[in-house]
Protein backbone atom coordinates (compact mmCIF):
# COMPACT_ATOMS: atom_id res chain seq x y z
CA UNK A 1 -38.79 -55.35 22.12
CA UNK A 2 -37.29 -52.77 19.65
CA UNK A 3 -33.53 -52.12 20.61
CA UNK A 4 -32.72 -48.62 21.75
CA UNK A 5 -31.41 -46.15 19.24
CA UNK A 6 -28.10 -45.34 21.64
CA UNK A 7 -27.13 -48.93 21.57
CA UNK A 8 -27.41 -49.43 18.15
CA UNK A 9 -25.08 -46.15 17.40
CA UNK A 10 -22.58 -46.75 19.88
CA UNK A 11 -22.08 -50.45 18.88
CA UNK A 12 -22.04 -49.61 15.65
CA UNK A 13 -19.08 -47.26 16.62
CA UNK A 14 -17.00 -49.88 18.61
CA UNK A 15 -17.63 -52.87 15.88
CA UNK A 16 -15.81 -50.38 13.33
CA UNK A 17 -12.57 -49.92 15.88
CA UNK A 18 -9.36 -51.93 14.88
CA UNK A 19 -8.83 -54.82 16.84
CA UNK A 20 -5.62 -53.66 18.47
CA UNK A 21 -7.14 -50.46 19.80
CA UNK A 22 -10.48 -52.81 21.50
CA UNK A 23 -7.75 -54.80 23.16
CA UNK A 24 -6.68 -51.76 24.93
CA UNK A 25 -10.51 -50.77 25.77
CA UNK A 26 -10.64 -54.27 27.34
CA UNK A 27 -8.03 -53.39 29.84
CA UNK A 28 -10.33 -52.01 31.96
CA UNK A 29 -12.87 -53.58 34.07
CA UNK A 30 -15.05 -50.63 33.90
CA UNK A 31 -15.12 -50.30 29.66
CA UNK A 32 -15.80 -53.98 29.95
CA UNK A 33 -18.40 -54.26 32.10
CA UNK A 34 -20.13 -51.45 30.08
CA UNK A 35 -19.73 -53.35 26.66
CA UNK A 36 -21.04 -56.19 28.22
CA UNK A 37 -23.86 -54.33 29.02
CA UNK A 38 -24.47 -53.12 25.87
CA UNK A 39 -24.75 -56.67 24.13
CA UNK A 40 -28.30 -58.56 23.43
CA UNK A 41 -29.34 -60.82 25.96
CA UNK A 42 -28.23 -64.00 24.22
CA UNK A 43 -25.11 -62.62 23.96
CA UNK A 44 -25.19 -62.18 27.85
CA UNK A 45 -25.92 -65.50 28.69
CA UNK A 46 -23.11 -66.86 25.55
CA UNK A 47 -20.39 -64.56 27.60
CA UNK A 48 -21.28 -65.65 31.26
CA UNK A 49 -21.00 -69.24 30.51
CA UNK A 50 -17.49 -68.73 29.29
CA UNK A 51 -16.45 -66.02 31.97
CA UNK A 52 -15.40 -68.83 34.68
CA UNK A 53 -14.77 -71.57 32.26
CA UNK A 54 -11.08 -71.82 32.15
CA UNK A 55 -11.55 -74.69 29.07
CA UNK A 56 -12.98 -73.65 25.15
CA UNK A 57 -16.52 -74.45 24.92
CA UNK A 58 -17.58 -77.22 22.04
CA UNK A 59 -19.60 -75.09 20.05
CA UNK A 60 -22.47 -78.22 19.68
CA UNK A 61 -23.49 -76.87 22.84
CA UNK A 62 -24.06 -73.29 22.05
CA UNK A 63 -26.29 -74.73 19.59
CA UNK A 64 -28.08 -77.41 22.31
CA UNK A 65 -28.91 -74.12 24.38
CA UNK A 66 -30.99 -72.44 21.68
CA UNK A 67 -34.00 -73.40 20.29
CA UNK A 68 -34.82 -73.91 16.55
CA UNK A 69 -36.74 -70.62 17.10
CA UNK A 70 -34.11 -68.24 18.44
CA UNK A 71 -31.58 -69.37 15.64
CA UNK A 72 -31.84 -65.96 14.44
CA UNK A 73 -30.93 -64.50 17.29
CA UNK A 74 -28.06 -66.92 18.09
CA UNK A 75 -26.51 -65.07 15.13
CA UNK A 76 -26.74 -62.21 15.48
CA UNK A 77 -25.57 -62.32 18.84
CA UNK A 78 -22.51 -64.29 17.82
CA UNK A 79 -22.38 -61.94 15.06
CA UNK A 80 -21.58 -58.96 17.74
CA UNK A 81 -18.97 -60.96 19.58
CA UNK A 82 -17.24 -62.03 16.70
CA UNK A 83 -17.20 -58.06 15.02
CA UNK A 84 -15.87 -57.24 18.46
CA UNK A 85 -13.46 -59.84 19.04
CA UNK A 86 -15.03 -60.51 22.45
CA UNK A 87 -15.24 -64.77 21.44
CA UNK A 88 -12.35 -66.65 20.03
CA UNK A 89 -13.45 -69.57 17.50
CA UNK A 90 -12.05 -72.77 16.13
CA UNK A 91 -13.84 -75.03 13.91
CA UNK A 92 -15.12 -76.77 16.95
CA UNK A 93 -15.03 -74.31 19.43
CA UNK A 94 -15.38 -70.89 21.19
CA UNK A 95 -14.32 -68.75 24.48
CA UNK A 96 -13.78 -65.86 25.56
CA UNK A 97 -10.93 -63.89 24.54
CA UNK A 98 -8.59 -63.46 27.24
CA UNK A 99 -8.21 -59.73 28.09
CA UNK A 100 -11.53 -59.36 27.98
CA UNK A 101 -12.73 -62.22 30.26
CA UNK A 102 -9.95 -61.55 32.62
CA UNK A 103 -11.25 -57.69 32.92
CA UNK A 104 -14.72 -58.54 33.15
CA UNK A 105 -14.14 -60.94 35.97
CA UNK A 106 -12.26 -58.28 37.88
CA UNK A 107 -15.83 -55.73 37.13
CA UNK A 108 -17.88 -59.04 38.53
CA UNK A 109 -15.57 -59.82 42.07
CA UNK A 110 -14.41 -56.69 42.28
CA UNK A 111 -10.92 -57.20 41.80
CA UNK A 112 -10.14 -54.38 40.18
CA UNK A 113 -7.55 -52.44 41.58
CA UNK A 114 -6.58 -50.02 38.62
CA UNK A 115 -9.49 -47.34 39.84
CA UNK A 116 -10.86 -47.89 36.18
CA UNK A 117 -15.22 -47.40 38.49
CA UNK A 118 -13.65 -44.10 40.05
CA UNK A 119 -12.50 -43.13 43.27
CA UNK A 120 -14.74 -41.28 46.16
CA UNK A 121 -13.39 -38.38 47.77
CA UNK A 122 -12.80 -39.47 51.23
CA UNK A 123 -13.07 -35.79 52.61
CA UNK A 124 -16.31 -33.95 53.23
CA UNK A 125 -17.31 -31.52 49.95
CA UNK A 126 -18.18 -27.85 51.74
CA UNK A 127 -20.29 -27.28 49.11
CA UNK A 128 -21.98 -30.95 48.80
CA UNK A 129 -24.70 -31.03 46.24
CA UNK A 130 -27.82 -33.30 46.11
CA UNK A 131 -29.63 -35.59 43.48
CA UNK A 132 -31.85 -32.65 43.08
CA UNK A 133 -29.45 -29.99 42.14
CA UNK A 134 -27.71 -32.51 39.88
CA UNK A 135 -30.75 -33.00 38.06
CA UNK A 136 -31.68 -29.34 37.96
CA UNK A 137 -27.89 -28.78 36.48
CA UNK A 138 -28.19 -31.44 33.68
CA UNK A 139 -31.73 -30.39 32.81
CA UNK A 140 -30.32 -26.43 32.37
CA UNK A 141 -27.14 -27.30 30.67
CA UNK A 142 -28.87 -29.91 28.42
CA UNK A 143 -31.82 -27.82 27.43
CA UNK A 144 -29.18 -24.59 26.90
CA UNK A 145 -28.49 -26.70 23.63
CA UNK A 146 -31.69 -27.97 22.25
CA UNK A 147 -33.20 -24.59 22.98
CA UNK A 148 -30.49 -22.92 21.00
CA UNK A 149 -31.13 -25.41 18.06
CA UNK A 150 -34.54 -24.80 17.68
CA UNK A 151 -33.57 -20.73 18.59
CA UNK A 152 -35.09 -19.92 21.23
CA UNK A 153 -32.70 -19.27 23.39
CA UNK A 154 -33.03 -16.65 26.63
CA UNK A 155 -30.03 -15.07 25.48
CA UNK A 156 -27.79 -17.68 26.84
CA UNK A 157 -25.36 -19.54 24.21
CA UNK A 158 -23.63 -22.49 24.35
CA UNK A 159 -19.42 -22.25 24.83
CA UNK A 160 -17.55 -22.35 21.47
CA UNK A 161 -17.21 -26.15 22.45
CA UNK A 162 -20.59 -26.97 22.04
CA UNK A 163 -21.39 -24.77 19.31
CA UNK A 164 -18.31 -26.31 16.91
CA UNK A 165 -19.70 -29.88 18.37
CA UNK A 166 -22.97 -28.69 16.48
CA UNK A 167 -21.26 -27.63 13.61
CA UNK A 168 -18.58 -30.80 12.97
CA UNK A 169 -22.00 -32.99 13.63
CA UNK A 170 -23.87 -31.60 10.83
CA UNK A 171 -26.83 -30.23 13.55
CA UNK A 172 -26.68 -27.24 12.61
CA UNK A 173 -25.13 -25.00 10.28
CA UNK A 174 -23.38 -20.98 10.09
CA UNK A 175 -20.32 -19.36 11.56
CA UNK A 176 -20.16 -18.81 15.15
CA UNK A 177 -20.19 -16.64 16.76
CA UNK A 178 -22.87 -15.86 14.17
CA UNK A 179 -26.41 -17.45 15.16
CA UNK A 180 -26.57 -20.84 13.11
CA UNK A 181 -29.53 -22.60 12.46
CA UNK A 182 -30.92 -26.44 12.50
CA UNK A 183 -30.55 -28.37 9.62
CA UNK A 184 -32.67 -31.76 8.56
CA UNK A 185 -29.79 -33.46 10.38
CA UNK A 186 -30.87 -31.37 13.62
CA UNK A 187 -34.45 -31.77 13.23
CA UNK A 188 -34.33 -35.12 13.16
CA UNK A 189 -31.56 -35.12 16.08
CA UNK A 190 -34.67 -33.47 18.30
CA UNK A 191 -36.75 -36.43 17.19
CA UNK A 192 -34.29 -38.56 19.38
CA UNK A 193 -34.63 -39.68 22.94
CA UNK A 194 -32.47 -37.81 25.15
CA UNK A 195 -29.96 -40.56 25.32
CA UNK A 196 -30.01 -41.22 21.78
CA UNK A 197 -29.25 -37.31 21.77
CA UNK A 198 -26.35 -37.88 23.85
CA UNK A 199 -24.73 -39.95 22.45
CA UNK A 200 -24.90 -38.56 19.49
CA UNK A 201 -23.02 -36.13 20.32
CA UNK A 202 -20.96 -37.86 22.10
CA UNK A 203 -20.09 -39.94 19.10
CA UNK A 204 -19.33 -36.85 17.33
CA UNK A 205 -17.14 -35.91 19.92
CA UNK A 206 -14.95 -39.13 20.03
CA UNK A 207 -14.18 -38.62 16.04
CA UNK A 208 -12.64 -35.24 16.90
CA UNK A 209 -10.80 -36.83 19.46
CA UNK A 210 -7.66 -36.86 17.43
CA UNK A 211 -8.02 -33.21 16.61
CA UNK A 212 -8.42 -32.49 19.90
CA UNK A 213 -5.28 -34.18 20.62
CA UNK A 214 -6.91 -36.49 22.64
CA UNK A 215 -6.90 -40.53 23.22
CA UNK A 216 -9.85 -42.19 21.61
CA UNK A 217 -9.44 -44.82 24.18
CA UNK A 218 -9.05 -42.58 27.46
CA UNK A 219 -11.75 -40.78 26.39
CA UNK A 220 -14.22 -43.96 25.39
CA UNK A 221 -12.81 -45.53 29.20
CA UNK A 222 -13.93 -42.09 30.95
CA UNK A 223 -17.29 -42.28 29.37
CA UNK A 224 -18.05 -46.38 30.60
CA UNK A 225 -16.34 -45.25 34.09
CA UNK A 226 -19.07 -42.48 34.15
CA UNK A 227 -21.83 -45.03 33.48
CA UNK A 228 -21.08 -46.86 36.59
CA UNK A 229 -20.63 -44.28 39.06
CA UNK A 230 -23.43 -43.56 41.95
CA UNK A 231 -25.93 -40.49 41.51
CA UNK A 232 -24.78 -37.82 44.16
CA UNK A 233 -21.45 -39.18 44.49
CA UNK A 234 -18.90 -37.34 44.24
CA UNK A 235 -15.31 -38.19 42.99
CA UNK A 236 -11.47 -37.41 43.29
CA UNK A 237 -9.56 -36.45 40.01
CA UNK A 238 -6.73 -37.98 41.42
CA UNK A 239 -7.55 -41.53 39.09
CA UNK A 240 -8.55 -39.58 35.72
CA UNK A 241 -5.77 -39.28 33.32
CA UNK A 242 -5.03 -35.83 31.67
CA UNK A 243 -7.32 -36.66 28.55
CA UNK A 244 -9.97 -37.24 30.92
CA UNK A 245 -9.37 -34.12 32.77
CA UNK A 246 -9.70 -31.98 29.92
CA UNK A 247 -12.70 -33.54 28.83
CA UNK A 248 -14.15 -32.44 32.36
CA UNK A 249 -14.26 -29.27 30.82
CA UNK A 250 -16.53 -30.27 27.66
CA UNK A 251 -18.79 -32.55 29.64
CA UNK A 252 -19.77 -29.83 32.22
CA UNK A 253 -20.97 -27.92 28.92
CA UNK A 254 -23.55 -30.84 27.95
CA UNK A 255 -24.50 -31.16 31.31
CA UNK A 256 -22.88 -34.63 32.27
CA UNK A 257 -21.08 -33.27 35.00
CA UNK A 258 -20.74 -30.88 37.76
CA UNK A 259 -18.08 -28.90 38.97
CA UNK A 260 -18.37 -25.76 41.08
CA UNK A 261 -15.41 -24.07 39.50
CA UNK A 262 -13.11 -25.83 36.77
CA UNK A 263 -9.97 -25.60 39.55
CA UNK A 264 -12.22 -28.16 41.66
CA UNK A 265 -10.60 -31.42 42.80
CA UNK A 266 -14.25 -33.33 42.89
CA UNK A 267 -16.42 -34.05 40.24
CA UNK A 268 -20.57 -35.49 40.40
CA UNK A 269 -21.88 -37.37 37.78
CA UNK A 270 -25.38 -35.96 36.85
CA UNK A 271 -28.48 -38.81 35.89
CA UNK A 272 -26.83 -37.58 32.19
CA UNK A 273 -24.03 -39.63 32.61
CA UNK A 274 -24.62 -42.42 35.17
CA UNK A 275 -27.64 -44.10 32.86
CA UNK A 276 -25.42 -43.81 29.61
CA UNK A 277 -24.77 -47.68 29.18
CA UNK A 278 -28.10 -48.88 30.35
CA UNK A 279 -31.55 -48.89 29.35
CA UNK A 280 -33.05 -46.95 32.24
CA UNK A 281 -34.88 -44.15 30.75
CA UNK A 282 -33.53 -40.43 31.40
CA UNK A 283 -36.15 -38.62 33.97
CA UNK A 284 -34.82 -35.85 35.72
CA UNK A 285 -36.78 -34.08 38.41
CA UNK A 286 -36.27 -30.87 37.45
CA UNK A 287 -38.95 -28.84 35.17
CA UNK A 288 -40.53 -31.42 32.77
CA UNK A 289 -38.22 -34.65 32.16
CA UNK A 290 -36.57 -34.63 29.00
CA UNK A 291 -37.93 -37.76 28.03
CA UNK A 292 -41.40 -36.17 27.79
CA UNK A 293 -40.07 -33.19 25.69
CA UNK A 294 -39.13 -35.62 23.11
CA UNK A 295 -41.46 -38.11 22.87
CA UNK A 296 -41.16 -41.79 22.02
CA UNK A 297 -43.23 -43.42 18.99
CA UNK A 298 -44.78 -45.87 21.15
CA UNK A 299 -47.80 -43.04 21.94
CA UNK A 300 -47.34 -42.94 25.75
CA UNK A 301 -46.14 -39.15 26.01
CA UNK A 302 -48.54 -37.66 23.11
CA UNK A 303 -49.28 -34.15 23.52
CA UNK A 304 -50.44 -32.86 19.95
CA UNK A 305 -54.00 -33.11 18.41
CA UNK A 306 -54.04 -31.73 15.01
CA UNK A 307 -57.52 -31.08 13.33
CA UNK A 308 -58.86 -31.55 9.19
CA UNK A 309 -58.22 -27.60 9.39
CA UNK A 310 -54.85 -27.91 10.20
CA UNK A 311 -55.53 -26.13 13.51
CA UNK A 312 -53.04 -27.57 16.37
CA UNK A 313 -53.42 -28.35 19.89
CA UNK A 314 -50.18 -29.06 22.28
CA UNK A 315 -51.17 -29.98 25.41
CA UNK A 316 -47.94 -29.08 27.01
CA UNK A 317 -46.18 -26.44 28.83
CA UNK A 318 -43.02 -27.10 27.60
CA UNK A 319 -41.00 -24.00 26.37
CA UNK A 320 -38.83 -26.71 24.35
CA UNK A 321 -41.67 -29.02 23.20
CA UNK A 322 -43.17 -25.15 21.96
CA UNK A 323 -40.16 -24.13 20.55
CA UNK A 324 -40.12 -27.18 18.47
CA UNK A 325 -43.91 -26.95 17.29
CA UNK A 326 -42.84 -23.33 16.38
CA UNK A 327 -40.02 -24.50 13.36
CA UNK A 328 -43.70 -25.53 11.64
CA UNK A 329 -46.78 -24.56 13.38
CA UNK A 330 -47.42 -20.56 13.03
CA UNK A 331 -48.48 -20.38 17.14
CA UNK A 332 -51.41 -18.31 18.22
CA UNK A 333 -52.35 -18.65 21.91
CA UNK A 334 -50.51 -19.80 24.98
CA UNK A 335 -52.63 -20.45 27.66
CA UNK A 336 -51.19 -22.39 31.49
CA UNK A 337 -50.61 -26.19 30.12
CA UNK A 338 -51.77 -25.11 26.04
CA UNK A 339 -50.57 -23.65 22.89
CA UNK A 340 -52.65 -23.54 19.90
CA UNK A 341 -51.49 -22.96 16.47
CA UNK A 342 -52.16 -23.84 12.45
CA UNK A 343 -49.90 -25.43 10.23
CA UNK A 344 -49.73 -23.02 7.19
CA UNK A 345 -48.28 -22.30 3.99
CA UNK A 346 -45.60 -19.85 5.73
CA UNK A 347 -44.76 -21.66 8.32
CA UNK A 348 -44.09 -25.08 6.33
CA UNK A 349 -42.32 -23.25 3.98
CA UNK A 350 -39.98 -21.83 6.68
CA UNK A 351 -39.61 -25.27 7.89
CA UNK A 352 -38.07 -26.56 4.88
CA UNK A 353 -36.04 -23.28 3.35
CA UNK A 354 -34.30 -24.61 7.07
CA UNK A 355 -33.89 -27.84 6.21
CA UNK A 356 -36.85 -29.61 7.94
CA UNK A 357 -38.34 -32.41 5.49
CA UNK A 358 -42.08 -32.85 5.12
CA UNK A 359 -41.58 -35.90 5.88
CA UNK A 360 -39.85 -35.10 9.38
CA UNK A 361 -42.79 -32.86 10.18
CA UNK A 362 -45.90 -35.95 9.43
CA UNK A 363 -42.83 -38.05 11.20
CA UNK A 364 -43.12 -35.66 14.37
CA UNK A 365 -46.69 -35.19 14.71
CA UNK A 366 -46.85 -38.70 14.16
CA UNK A 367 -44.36 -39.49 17.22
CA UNK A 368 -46.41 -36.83 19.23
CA UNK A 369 -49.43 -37.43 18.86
CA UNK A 370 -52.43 -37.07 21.52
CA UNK A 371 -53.64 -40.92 22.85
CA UNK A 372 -56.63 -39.53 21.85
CA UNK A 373 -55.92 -38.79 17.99
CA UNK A 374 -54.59 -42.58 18.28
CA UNK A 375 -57.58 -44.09 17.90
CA UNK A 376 -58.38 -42.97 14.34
CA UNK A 377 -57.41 -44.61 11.28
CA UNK A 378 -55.38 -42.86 9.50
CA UNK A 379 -53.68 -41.48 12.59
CA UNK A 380 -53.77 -37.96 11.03
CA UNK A 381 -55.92 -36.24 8.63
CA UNK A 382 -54.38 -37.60 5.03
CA UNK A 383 -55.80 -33.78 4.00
CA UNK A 384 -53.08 -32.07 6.18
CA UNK A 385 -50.28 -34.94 5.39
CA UNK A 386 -50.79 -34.38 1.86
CA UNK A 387 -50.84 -30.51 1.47
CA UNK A 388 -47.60 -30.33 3.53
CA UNK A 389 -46.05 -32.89 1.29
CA UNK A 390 -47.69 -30.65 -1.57
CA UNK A 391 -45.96 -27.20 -0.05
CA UNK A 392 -43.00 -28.97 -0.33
CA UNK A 393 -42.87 -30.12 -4.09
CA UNK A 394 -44.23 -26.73 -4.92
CA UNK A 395 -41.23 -25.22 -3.45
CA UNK A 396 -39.01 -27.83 -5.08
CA UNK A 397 -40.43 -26.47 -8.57
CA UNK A 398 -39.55 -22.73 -7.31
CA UNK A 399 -36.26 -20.83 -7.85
CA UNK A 400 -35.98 -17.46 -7.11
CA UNK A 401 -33.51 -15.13 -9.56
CA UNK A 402 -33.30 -11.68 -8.99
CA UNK A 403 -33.56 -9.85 -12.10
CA UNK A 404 -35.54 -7.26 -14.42
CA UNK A 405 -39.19 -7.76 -15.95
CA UNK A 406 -39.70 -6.40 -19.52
CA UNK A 407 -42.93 -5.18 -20.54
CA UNK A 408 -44.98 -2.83 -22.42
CA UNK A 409 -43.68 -3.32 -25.96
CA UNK A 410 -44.88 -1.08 -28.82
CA UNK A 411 -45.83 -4.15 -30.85
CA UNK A 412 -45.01 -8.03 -31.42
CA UNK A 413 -41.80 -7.30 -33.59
CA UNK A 414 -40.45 -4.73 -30.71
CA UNK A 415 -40.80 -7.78 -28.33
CA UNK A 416 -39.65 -10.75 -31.11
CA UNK A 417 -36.63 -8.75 -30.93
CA UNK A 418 -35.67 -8.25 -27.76
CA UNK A 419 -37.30 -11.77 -26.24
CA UNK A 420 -35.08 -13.50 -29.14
CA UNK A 421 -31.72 -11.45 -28.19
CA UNK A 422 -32.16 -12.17 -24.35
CA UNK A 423 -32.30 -16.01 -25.71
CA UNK A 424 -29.36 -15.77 -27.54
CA UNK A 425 -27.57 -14.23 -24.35
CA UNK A 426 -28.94 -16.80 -22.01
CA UNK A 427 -29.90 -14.33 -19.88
CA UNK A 428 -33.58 -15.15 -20.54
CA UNK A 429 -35.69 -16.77 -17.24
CA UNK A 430 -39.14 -16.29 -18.23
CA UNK A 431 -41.76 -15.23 -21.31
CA UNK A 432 -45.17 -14.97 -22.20
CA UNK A 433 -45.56 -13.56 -25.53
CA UNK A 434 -49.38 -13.34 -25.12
CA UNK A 435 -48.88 -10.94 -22.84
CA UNK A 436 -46.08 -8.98 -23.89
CA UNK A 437 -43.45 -10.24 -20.95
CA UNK A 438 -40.25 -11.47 -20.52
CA UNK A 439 -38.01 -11.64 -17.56
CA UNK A 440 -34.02 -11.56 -17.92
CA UNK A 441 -31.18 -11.96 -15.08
CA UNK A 442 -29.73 -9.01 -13.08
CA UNK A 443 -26.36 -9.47 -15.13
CA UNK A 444 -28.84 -9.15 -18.47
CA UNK A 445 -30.39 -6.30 -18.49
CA UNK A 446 -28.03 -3.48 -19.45
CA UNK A 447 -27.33 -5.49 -21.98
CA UNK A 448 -30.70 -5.83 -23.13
CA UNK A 449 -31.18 -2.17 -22.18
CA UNK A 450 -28.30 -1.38 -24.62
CA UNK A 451 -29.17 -3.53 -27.63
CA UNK A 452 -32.60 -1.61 -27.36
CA UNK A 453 -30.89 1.60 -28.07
CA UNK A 454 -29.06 0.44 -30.26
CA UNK A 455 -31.15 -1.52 -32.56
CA UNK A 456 -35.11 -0.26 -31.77
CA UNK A 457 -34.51 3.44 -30.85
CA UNK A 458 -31.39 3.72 -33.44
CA UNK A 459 -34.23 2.91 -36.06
CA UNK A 460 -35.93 6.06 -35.72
């Protein structure tokens, strides 16, 4: 089974923290509990054999409890612990490193009295909210973003927050509030499951932390506490710190949270932010799940038949999964659960003068592709795959300069002269001398202009 994309970028993330700031992350049951949940499964069953084992372990029988088979994965699973000083090794043996075993424990018996899984409100909300509405606010809030990458927003645009968030990630590129627009970075980005997404973003987020002004590690323990909360909960601010009260603010925005006004003393996690430390796949009941609008490789959500005339199908009704086909496909009906389209010169090259690969397009429609287009070999037509990838090295090989064309010369010397002096400038782009044509830069052609006075219509 192919590890999730979120887990690989988040580990990834807390293997390159100093050890003296994961010693503070393991002072909460909560952050623990999450990073234990984030490990492979051998290191699951390496780490609860140690938790209640007050004694170092002889390492021979780590070894005894794998077979000859799984040495691989022995290693890299010791591999993990070791980058996150989670084990503690001598030459003939291993445990658990204290802070972390003694937090974990308290996350396992629930001994934890330091409020690090939240606190309920113990008072009726007014205004209580259910699972529904939470879902309906993540979808909205979540969707506000992709749908503004890919520009098709209803008007609506994301707070400055978000938008710099975009920016700082490399997503997208301009200068709010001028519209910006996706880059390859982006494009790929929408490739992502939802989580993967998230994170993401929330990655991006935790490296402006200090910019911010912000504690990396109150805002990393916020984000594990919000992983272990209950769906249509809701919870007292009176345990967050003020980091994690600010960040309130920014996690409303990407649709992790839900306040009814930012002077609220409750908070409800949306399905956003209770799944972000396990594998449970993001489905939201409101509109289409998210899931679905970005499609995994493994075929089961495929919505897109494209033909040997580069005519496209998208079985969806989607207004993101549409909005995406539109960066590439030029779209020509919309029927009830159908758009048709056909990938073209024009709208491939638009694709990549925004920074979309050819690559990243074959990569999409392969991701998206119809179960039923599955069962050929090749996948898609190699026709299509190859013209894109064609449109794309012929746009590589053209530069656009603005400039001047010369043409309609009196006679071969008249044009020696002038071609040669425009080479001598290096303002020359472009000749053909069979024709009688040369093209010269915008900066080059008074001067051209004035040599010809001087020197052709001076000779008469």
């Amino acid at each position: 089974m192919a590890v999730p994309q979120f887990r690989t970028s988040i580990n990834e993330y807390l293997e390159g923290l100093p050890e003296t700031v994961l010693m503070r992350l393991y002072s909460s049951p909560a952050t623990c509990l999450a990073i234990f949940r984030l490990q492979p499964p051998m290191a699951h069953l390496f780490i609860m054999t140690m938790l209640f084992n007050e004694k170092p372990l002889p390492i021979s029988w780590i070894d005894s409890w794998v077979q000859d088979s799984s040495r691989l994965k022995q290693h890299e699973a010791l591999e993990k612990l070791r980058s996150m000083h989670i084990i503690h090794e001598t030459m003939d043996s291993i445990s658990l490193q204290k802070t972390f075993r003694n937090s974990l424990r308290k996350a396992i018996t629930g001994g934890d009295s330091n409020n690090s899984f939240g606190v309920p409100c113990d008072t009726e909300d007014k205004h209580k909210v259910d699972i529904k509405f939470l879902d309906e606010h993540a979808n909205a809030q979540w969707e506000l973003i992709l749908h503004y990458m890919v520009g098709t927003g209803s008007g609506r645009v994301p707070n400055n927050g978000v938008l710099q968030l975009l920016k700082r990630s490399g997503l997208m590129e301009g200068h709010p509030p001028a519209p910006m627009r996706i880059t390859n970075a982006g494009f790929q980005f929408l490739l992502q499951d939802v989580k993967a997404q998230i994170w993401t973003l929330l990655l991006q987020y935790l490296n402006m932390s200090e910019d911010l002004q912000m504690d990396a590690v109150e805002v990393l323990h916020f984000l594990f506490m919000l992983g272990s909360l209950e769906l249509g909960q809701d919870y007292s601010l009176s345990a967050l710190s003020p980091t994690q009260k600010i960040m309130l603010d920014d996690l409303r925005d990407y649709g992790l949270v839900y306040q009814r006004k930012s002077s609220s003393r409750r908070f409800y996690p949306t399905r956003l932010a209770t799944t972000l430390t396990s594998d449970a796949p993001v489905v939201l009941t409101a509109s289409a799940s998210m899931d679905s609008a970005m499609a995994r490789a493994d075929g089961e959500s495929g919505f897109v038949i494209l033909e040997t005339n580069f005519k496209v199908y998208a079985f969806t009704d989607s207004p993101l999964q549409i909005a995406v086909l539109n960066l590439f496909v030029h779209l020509k009906s919309r029927f009830a659960n159908m758009v048709t389209g056909q990938i073209t010169r024009e709208s491939v090259r638009k694709a990549l003068v925004n920074g979309i690969t050819a690559d990243q397009i074959v990569t999409y429609l392969t991701v998206h592709a119809h179960p039923q287009m599955r069962k050929a070999v090749p996948l898609l037509p190699p026709t299509v795959v190859d013209q894109i990838k064609l449109w794309q090295l012929e746009l590589e090989r053209m530069k656009t300069v603005e400039g001047y064309l010369f043409s309609d010369f009196k006679n071969g010397h008249e044009y020696d002269v002038l071609a040669n002096y425009a080479r001598e400038l290096g303002v020359l782009v472009w000749e053909n001398r069979s024709k009688g044509l040369f093209f010269v830069t915008k900066e080059g052609n008074q001067q051209i202009v004035d040599y010809y006075k001087r020197k052709i219509q001076g000779l008469k």
